[in-house]
PDB file of N, CA and C in Angstrom:
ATOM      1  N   UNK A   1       8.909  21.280   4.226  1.00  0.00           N
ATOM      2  CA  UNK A   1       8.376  19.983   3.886  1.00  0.00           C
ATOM      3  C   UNK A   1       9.531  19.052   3.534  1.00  0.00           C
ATOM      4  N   UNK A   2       9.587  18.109   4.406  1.00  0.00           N
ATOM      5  CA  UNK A   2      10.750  17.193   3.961  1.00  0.00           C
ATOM      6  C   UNK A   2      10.788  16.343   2.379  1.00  0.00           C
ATOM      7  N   UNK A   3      11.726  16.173   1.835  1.00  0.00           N
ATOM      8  CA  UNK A   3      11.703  15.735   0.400  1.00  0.00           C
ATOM      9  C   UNK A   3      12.214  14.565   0.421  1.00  0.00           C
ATOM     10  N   UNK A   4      11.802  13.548  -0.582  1.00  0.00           N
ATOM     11  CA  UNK A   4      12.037  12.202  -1.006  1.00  0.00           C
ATOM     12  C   UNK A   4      12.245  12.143  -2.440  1.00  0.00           C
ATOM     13  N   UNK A   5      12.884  10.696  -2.659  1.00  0.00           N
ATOM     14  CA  UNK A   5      13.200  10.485  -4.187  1.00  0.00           C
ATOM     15  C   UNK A   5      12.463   9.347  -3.983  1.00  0.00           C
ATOM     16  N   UNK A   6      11.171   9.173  -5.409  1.00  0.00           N
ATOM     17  CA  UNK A   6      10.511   8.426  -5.962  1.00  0.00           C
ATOM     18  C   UNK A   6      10.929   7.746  -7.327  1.00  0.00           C
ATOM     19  N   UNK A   7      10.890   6.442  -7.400  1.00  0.00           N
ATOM     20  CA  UNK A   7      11.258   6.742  -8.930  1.00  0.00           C
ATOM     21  C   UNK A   7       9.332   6.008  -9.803  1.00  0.00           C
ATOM     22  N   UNK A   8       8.963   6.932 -10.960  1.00  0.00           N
ATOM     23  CA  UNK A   8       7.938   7.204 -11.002  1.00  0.00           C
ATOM     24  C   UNK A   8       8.092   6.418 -12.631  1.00  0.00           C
ATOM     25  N   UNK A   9       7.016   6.105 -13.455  1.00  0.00           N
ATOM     26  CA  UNK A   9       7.016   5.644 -14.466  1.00  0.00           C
ATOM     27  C   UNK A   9       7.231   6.999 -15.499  1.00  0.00           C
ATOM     28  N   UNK A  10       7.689   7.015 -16.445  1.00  0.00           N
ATOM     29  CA  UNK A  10       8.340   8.153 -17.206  1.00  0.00           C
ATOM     30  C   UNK A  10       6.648   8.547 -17.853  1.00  0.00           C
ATOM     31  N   UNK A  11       6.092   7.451 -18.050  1.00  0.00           N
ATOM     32  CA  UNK A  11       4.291   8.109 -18.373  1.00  0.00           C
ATOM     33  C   UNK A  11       3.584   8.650 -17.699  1.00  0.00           C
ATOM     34  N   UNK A  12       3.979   7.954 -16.478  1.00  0.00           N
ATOM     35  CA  UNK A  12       3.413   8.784 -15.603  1.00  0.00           C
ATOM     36  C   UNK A  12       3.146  10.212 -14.792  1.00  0.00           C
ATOM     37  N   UNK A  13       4.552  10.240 -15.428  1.00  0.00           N
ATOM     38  CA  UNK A  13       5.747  11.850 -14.998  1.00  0.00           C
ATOM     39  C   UNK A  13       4.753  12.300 -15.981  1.00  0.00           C
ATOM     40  N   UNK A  14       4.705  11.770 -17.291  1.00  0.00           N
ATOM     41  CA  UNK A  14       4.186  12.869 -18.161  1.00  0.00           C
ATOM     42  C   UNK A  14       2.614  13.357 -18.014  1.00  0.00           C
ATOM     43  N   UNK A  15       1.875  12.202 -17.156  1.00  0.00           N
ATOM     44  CA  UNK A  15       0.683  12.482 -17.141  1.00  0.00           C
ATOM     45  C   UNK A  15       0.403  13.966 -15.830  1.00  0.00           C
ATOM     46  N   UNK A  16       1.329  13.448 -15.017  1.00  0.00           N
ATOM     47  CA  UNK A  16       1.202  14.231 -13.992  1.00  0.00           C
ATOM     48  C   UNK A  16       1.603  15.771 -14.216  1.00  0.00           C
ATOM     49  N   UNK A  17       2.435  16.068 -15.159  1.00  0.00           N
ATOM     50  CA  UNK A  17       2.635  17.564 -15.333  1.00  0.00           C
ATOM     51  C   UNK A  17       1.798  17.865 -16.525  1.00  0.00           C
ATOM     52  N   UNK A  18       1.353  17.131 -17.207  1.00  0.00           N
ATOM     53  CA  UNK A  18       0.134  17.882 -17.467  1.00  0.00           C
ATOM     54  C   UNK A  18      -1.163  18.066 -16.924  1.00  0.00           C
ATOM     55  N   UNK A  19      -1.283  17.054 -15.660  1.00  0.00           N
ATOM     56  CA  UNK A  19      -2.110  17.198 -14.769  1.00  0.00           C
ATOM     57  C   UNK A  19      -2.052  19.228 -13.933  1.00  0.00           C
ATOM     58  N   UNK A  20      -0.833  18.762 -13.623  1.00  0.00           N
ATOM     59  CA  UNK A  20      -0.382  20.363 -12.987  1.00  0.00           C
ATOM     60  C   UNK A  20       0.013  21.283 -14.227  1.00  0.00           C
ATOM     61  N   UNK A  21       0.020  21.183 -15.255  1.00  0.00           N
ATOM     62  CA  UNK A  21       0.000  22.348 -16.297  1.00  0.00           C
ATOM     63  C   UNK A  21      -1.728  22.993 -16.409  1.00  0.00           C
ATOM     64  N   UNK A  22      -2.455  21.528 -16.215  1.00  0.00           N
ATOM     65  CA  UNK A  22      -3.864  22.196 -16.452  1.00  0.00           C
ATOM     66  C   UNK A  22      -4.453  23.149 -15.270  1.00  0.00           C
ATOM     67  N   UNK A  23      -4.184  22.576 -14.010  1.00  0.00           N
ATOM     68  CA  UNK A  23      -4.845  23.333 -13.211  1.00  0.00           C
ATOM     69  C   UNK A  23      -3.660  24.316 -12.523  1.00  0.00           C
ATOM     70  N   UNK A  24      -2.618  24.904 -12.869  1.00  0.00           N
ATOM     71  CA  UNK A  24      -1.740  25.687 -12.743  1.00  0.00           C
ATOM     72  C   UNK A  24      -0.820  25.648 -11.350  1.00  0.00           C
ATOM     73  N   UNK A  25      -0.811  24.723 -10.834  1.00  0.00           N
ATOM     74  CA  UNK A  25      -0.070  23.978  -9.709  1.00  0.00           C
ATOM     75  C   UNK A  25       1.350  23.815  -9.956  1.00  0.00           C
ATOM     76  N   UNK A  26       2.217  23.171  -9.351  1.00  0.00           N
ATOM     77  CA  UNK A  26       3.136  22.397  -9.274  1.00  0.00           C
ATOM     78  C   UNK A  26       2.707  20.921  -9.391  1.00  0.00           C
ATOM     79  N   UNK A  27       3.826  20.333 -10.275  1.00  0.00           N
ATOM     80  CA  UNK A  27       4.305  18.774  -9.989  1.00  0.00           C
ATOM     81  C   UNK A  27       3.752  18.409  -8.521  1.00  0.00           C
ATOM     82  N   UNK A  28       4.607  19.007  -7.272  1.00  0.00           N
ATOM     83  CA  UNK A  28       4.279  18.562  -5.979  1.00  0.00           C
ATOM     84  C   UNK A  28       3.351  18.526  -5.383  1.00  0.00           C
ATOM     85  N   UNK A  29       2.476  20.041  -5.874  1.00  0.00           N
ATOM     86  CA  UNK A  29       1.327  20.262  -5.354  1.00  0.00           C
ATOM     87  C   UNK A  29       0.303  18.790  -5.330  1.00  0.00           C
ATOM     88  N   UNK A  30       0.444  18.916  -6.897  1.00  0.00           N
ATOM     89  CA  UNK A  30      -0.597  18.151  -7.396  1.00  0.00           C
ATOM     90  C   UNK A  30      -0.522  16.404  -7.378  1.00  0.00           C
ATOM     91  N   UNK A  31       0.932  15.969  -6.911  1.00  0.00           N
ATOM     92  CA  UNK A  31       1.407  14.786  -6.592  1.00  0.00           C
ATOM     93  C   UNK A  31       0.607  14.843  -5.331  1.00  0.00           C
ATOM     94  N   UNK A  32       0.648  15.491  -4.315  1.00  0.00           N
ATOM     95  CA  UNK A  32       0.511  15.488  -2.745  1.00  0.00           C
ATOM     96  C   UNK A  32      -0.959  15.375  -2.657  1.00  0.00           C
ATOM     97  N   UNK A  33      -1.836  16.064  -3.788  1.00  0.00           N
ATOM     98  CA  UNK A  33      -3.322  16.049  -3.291  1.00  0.00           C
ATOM     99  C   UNK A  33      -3.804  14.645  -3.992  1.00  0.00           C
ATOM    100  N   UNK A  34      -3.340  14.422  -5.266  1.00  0.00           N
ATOM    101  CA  UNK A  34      -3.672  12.827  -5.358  1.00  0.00           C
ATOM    102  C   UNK A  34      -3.206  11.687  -4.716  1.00  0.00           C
ATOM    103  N   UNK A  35      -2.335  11.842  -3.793  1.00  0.00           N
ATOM    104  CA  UNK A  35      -1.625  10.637  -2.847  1.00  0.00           C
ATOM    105  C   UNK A  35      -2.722  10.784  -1.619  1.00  0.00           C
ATOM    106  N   UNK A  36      -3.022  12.256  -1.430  1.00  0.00           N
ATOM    107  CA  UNK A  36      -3.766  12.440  -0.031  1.00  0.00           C
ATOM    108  C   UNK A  36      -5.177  11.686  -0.192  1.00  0.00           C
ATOM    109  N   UNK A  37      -5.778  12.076  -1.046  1.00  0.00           N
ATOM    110  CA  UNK A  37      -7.039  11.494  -1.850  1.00  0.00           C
ATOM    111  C   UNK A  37      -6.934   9.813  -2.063  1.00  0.00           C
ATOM    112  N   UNK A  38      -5.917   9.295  -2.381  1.00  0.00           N
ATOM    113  CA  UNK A  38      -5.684   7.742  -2.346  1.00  0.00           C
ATOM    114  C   UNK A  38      -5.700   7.280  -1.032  1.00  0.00           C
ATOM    115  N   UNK A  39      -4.320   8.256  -0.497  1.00  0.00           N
ATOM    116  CA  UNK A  39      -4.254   6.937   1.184  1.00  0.00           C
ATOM    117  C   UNK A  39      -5.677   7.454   2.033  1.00  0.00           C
ATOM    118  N   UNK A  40      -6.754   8.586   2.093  1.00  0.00           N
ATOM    119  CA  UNK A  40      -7.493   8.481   2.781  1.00  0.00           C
ATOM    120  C   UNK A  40      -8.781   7.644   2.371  1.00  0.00           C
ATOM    121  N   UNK A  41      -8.741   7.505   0.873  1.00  0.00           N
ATOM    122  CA  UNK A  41      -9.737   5.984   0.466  1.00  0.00           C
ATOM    123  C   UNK A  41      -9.106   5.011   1.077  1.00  0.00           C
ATOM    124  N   UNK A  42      -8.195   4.917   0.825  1.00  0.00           N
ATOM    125  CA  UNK A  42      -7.682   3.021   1.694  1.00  0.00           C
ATOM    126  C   UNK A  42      -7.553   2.941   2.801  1.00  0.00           C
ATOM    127  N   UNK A  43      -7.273   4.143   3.811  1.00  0.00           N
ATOM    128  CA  UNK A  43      -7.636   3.892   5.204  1.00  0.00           C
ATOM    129  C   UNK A  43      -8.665   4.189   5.408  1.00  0.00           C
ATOM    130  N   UNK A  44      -9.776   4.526   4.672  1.00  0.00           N
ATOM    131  CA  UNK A  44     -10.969   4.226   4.597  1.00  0.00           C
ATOM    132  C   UNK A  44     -11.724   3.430   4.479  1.00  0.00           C
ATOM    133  N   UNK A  45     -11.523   2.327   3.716  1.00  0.00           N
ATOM    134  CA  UNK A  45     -11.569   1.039   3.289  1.00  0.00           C
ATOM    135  C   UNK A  45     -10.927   0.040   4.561  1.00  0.00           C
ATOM    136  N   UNK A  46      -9.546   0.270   5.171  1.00  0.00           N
ATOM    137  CA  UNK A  46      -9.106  -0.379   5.975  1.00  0.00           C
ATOM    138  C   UNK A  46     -10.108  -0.353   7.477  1.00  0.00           C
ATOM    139  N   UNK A  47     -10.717   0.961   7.103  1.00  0.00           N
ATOM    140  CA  UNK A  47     -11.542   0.953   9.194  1.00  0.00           C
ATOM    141  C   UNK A  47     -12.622   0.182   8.501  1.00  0.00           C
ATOM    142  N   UNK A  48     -13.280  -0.037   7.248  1.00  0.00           N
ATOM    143  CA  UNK A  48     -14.602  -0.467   7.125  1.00  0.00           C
ATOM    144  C   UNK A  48     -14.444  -2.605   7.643  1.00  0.00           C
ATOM    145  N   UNK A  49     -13.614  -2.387   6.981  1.00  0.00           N
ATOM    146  CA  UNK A  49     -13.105  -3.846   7.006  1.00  0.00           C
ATOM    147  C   UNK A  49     -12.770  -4.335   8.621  1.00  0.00           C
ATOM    148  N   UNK A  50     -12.626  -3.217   9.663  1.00  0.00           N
ATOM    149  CA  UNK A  50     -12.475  -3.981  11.074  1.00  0.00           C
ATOM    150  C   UNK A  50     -10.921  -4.104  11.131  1.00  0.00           C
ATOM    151  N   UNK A  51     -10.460  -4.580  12.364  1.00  0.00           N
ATOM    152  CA  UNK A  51      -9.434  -5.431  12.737  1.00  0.00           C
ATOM    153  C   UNK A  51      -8.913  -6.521  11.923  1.00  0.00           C
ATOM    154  N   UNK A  52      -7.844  -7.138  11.529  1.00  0.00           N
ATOM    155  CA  UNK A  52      -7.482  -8.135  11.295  1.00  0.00           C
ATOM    156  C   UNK A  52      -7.329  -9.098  12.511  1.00  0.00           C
ATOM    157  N   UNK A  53      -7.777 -10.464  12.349  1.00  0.00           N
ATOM    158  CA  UNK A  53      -7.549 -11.429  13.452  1.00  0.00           C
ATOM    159  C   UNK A  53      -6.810 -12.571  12.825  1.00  0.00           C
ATOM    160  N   UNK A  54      -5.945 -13.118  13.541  1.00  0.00           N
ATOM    161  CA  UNK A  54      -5.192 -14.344  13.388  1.00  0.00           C
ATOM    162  C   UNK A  54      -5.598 -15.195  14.352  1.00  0.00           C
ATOM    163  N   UNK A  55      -6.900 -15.481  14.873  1.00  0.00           N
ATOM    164  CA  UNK A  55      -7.145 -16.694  15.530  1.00  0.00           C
ATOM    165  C   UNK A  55      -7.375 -18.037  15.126  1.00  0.00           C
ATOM    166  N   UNK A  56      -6.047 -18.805  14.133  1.00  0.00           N
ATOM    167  CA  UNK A  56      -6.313 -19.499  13.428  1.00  0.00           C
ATOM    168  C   UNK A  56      -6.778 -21.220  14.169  1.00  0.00           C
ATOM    169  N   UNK A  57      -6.931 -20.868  15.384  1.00  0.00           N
ATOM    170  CA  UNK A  57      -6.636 -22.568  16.316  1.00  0.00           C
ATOM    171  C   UNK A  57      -7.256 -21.903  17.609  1.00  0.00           C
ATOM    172  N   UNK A  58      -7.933 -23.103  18.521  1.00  0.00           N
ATOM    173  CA  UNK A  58      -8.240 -22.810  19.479  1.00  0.00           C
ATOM    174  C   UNK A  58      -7.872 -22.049  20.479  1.00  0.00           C
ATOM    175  N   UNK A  59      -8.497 -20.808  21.042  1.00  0.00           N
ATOM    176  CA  UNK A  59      -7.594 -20.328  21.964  1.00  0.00           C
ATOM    177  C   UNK A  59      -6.298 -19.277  21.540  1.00  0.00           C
ATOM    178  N   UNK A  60      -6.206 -18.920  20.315  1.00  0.00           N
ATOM    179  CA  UNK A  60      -5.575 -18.152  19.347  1.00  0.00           C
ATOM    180  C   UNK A  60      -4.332 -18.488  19.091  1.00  0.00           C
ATOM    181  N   UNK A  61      -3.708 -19.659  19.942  1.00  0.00           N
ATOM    182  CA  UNK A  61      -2.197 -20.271  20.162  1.00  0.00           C
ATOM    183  C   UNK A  61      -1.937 -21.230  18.441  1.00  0.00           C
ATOM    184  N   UNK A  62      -0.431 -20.339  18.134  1.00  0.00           N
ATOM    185  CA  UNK A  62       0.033 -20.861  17.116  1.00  0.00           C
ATOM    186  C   UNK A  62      -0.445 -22.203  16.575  1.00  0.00           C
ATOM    187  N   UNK A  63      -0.087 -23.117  15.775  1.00  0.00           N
ATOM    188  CA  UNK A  63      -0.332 -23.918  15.389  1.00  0.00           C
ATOM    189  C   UNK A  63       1.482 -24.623  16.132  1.00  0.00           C
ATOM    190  N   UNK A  64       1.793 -25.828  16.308  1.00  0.00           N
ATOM    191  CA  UNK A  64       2.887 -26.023  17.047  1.00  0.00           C
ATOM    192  C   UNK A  64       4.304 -26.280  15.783  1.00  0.00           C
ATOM    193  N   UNK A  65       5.097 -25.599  16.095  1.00  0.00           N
ATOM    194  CA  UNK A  65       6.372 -25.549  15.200  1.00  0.00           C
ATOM    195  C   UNK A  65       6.492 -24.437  13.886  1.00  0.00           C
ATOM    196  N   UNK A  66       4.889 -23.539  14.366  1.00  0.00           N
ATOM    197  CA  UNK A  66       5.026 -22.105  13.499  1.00  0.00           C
ATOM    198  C   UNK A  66       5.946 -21.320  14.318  1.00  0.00           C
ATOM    199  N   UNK A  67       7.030 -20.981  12.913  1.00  0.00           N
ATOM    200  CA  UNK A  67       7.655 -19.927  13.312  1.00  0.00           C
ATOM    201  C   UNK A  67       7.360 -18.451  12.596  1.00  0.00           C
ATOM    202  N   UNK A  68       7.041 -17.509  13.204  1.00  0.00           N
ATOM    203  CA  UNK A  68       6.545 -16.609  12.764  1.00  0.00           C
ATOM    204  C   UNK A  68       7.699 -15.692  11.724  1.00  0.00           C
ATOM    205  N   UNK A  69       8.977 -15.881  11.864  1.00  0.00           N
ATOM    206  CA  UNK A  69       9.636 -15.071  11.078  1.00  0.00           C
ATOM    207  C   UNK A  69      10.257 -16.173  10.002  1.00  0.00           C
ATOM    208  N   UNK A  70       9.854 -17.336  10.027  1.00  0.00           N
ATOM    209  CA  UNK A  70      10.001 -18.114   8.092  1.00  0.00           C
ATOM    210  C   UNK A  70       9.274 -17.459   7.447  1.00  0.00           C
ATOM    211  N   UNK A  71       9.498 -17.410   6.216  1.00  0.00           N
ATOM    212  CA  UNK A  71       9.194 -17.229   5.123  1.00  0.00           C
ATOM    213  C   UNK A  71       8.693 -18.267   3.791  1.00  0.00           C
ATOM    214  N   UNK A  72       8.995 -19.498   5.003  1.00  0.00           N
ATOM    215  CA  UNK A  72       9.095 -20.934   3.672  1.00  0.00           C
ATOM    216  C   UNK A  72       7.617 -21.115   3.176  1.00  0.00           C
ATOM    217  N   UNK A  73       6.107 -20.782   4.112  1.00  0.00           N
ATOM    218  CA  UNK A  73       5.084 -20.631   3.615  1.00  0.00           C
ATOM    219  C   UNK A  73       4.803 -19.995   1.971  1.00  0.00           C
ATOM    220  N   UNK A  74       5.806 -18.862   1.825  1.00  0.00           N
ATOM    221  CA  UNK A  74       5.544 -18.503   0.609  1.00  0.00           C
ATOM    222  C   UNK A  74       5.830 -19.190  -0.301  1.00  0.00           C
ATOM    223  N   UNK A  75       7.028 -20.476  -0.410  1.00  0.00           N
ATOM    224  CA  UNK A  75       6.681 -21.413  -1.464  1.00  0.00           C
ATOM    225  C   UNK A  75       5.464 -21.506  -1.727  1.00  0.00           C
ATOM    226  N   UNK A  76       4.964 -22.411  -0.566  1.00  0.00           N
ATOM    227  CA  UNK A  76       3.676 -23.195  -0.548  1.00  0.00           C
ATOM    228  C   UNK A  76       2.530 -22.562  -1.515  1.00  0.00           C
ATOM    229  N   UNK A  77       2.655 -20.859  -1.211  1.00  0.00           N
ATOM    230  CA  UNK A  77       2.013 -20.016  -1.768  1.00  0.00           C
ATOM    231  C   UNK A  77       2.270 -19.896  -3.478  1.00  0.00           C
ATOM    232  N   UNK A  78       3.409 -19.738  -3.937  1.00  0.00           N
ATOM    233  CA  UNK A  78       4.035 -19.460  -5.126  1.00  0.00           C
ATOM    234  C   UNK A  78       3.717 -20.979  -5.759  1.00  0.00           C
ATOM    235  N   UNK A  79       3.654 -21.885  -5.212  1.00  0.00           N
ATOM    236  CA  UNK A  79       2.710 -23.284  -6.353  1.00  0.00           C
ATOM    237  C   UNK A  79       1.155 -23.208  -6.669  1.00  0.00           C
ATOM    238  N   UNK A  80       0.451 -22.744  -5.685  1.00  0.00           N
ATOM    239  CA  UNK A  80      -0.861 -23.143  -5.174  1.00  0.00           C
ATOM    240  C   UNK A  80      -1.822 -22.380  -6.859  1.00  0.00           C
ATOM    241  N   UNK A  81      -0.463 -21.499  -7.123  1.00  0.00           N
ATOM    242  CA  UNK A  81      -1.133 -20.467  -7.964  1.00  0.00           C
ATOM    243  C   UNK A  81      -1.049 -20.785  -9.758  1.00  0.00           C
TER     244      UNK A  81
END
C-alpha cells in the first residue's frame, strides 16, 4: 500500500487512536475505513446532483473577453461577501 504524509490536527490524531484503541485496529486501518465511508457519501451525493453545466449564454459560447485561466473573478467574489 503506497504511503503518504498528512498533516492532521493534533485532536484529531488523538481522537483517532482512540478510535483504533477501541475497536483494536490500527491508526491506518481505521483512518482508511473512515475516509472510504466519506469519499463514497460525496461521490454519492456528486452522481445525485447530475452533471455540472456551464451553459452560461446562448449556445454555450463564452461570454466575449472570458478568459478561462484569470483568476481576477475571485476579487469580485471576495467583496460580494
Amino acid at each position: 500500500m503506497p504511503r503518504t504524509t498528512v498533516d492532521l490536527d493534533t485532536a484529531l490524531i488523538q481522537q483517532l487512536k482512540h478510535l483504533a484503541a477501541d475497536a483494536r485496529q490500527s491508526m491506518s486501518q481505521v483512518v482508511n475505513r473512515l475516509l472510504q465511508g466519506a469519499l463514497k457519501r460525496e461521490l454519492d451525493l456528486a452522481q445525485e446532483r447530475g452533471p455540472f453545466q456551464w451553459n452560461v449564454v446562448p449556445k454555450g459560447e463564452p461570454a466575449p473577453g472570458f478568459d478561462p485561466a484569470s483568476r481576477d473573478y475571485m476579487d469580485l467574489l471576495d467583496k460580494s461577501l
